[in-house]
Protein backbone atom coordinates (compact mmCIF):
# COMPACT_ATOMS: atom_id res chain seq x y z
CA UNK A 1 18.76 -2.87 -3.90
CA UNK A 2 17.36 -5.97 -2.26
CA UNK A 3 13.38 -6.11 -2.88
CA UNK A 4 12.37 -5.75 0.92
CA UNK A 5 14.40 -2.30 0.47
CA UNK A 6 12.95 -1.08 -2.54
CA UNK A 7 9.58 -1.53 -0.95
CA UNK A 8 10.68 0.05 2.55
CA UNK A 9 12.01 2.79 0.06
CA UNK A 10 8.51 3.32 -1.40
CA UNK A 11 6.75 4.22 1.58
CA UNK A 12 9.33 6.49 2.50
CA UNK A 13 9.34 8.40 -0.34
CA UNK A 14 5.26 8.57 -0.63
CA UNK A 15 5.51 9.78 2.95
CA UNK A 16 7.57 12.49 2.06
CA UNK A 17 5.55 13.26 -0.91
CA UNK A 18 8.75 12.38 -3.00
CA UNK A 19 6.72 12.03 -6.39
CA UNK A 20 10.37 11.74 -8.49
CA UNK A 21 11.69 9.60 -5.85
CA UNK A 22 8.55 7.12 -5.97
CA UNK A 23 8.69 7.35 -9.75
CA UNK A 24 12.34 5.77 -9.71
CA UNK A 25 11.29 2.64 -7.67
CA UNK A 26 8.07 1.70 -9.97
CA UNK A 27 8.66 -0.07 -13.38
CA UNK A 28 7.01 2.27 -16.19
CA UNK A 29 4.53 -0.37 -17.38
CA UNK A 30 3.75 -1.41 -14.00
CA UNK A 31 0.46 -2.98 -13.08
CA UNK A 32 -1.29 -1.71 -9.13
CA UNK A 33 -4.12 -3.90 -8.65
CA UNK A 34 -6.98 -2.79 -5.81
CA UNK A 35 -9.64 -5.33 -5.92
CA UNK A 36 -11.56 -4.03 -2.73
CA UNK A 37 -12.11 -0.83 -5.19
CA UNK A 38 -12.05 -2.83 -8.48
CA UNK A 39 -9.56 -0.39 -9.86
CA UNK A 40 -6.55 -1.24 -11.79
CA UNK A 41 -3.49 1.20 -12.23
CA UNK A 42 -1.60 0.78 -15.45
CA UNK A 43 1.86 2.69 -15.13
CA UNK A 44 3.87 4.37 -13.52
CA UNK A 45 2.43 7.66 -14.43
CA UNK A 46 -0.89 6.46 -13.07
CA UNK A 47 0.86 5.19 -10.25
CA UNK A 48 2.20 8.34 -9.34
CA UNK A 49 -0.40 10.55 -10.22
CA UNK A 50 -2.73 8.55 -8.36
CA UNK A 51 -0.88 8.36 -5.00
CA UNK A 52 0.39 12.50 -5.55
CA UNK A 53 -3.91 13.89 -5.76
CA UNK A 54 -4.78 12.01 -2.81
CA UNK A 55 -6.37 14.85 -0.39
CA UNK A 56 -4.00 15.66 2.03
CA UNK A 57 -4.16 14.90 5.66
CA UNK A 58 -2.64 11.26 5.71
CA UNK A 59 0.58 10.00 6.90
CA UNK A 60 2.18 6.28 6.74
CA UNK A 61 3.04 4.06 9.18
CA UNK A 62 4.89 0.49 8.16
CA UNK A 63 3.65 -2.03 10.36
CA UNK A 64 6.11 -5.06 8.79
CA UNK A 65 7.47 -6.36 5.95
CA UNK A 66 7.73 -9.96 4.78
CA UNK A 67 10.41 -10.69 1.78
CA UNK A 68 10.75 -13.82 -0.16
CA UNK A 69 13.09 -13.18 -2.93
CA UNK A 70 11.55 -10.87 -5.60
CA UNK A 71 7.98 -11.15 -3.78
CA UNK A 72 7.56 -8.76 -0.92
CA UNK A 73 4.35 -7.70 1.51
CA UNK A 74 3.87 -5.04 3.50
CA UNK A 75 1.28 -3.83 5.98
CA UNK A 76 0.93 -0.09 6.52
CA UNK A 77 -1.56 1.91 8.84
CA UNK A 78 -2.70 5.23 7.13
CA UNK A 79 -4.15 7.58 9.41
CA UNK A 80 -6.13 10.52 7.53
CA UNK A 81 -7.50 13.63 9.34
CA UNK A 82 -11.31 13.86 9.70
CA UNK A 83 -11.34 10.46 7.44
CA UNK A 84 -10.34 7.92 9.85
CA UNK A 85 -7.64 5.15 9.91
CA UNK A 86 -7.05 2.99 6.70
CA UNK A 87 -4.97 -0.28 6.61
CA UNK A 88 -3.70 -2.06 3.82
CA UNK A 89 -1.99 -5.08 3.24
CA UNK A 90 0.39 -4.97 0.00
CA UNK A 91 1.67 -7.66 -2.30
CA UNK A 92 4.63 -6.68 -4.66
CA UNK A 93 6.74 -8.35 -7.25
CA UNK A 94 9.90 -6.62 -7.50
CA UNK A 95 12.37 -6.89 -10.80
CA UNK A 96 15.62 -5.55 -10.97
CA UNK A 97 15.09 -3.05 -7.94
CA UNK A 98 11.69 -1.96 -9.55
CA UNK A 99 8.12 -2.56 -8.12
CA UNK A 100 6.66 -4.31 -11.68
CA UNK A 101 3.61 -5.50 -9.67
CA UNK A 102 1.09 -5.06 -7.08
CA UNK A 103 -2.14 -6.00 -5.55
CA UNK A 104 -3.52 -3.91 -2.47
CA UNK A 105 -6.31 -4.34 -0.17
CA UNK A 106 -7.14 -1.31 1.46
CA UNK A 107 -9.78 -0.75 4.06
CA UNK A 108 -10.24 1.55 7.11
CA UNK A 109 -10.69 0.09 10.48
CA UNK A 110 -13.74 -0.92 11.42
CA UNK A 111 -15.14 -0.67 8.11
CA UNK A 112 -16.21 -4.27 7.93
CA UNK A 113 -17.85 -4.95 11.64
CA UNK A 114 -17.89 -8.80 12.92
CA UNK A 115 -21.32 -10.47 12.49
CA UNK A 116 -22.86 -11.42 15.99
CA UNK A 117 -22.64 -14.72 15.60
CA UNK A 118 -18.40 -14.56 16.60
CA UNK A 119 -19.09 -12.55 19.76
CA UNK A 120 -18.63 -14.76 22.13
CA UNK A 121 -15.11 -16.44 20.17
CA UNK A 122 -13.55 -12.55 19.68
CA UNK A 123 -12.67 -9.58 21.64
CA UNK A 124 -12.46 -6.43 20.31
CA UNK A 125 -9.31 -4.91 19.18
């Protein structure tokens, strides 16, 4: 599977709450990198686990994604009841048709508001 697919594929499958299904598409000593949290996920089993005993009330949108080879991004919007909407903007290496690497940055919208100074260069989105 080409590694645009297997990435497609992965949000798929963690929208359908396909645990097994995600399991197959990550690389058992993969590494998930989060730097906004400063969390790193070693493993698939982490990997899994972690996405699985997320409270429920979220869905996933794909927004795009960009392949180069065996380097892939994607940008999905994750809307969570009562929570708010979360973005995040994905970098994966893919191997073989397995995700063996990944760095997210995950916020939720708004989170970070412009400083005053830019108001009169922006508009609001």
């Amino acid at each position: 599977m080409e590694s645009s697919k297997v990435v497609e594929a992965l949000w798929d499958r963690i929208q359908a709450r396909d645990w097994d299904g995600v399991a197959g598409l990550v690389a058992e000593d993969a590494v998930v990198e989060w730097p906004v949290s400063a969390e790193r996920i070693v493993g698939r089993e982490n990997y899994v686990a972690v996405n699985r005993e997320y409270p429920e009330g979220w869905a996933i949108r794909v927004l795009r994604i960009v392949a180069d080879g065996d380097e892939v991004v994607s940008e999905v919007e994750v809307p969570h009841e009562g929570v708010g909407v979360f973005r995040a903007a994905s970098f994966w290496t893919v191997r073989d048709g397995r995700i063996v690497r990944g760095r997210e940055y995950w916020t939720a919208c708004g989170a970070d508001p412009g400083p005053e100074w830019r108001v009169p260069f922006v508009e609001a989105m």
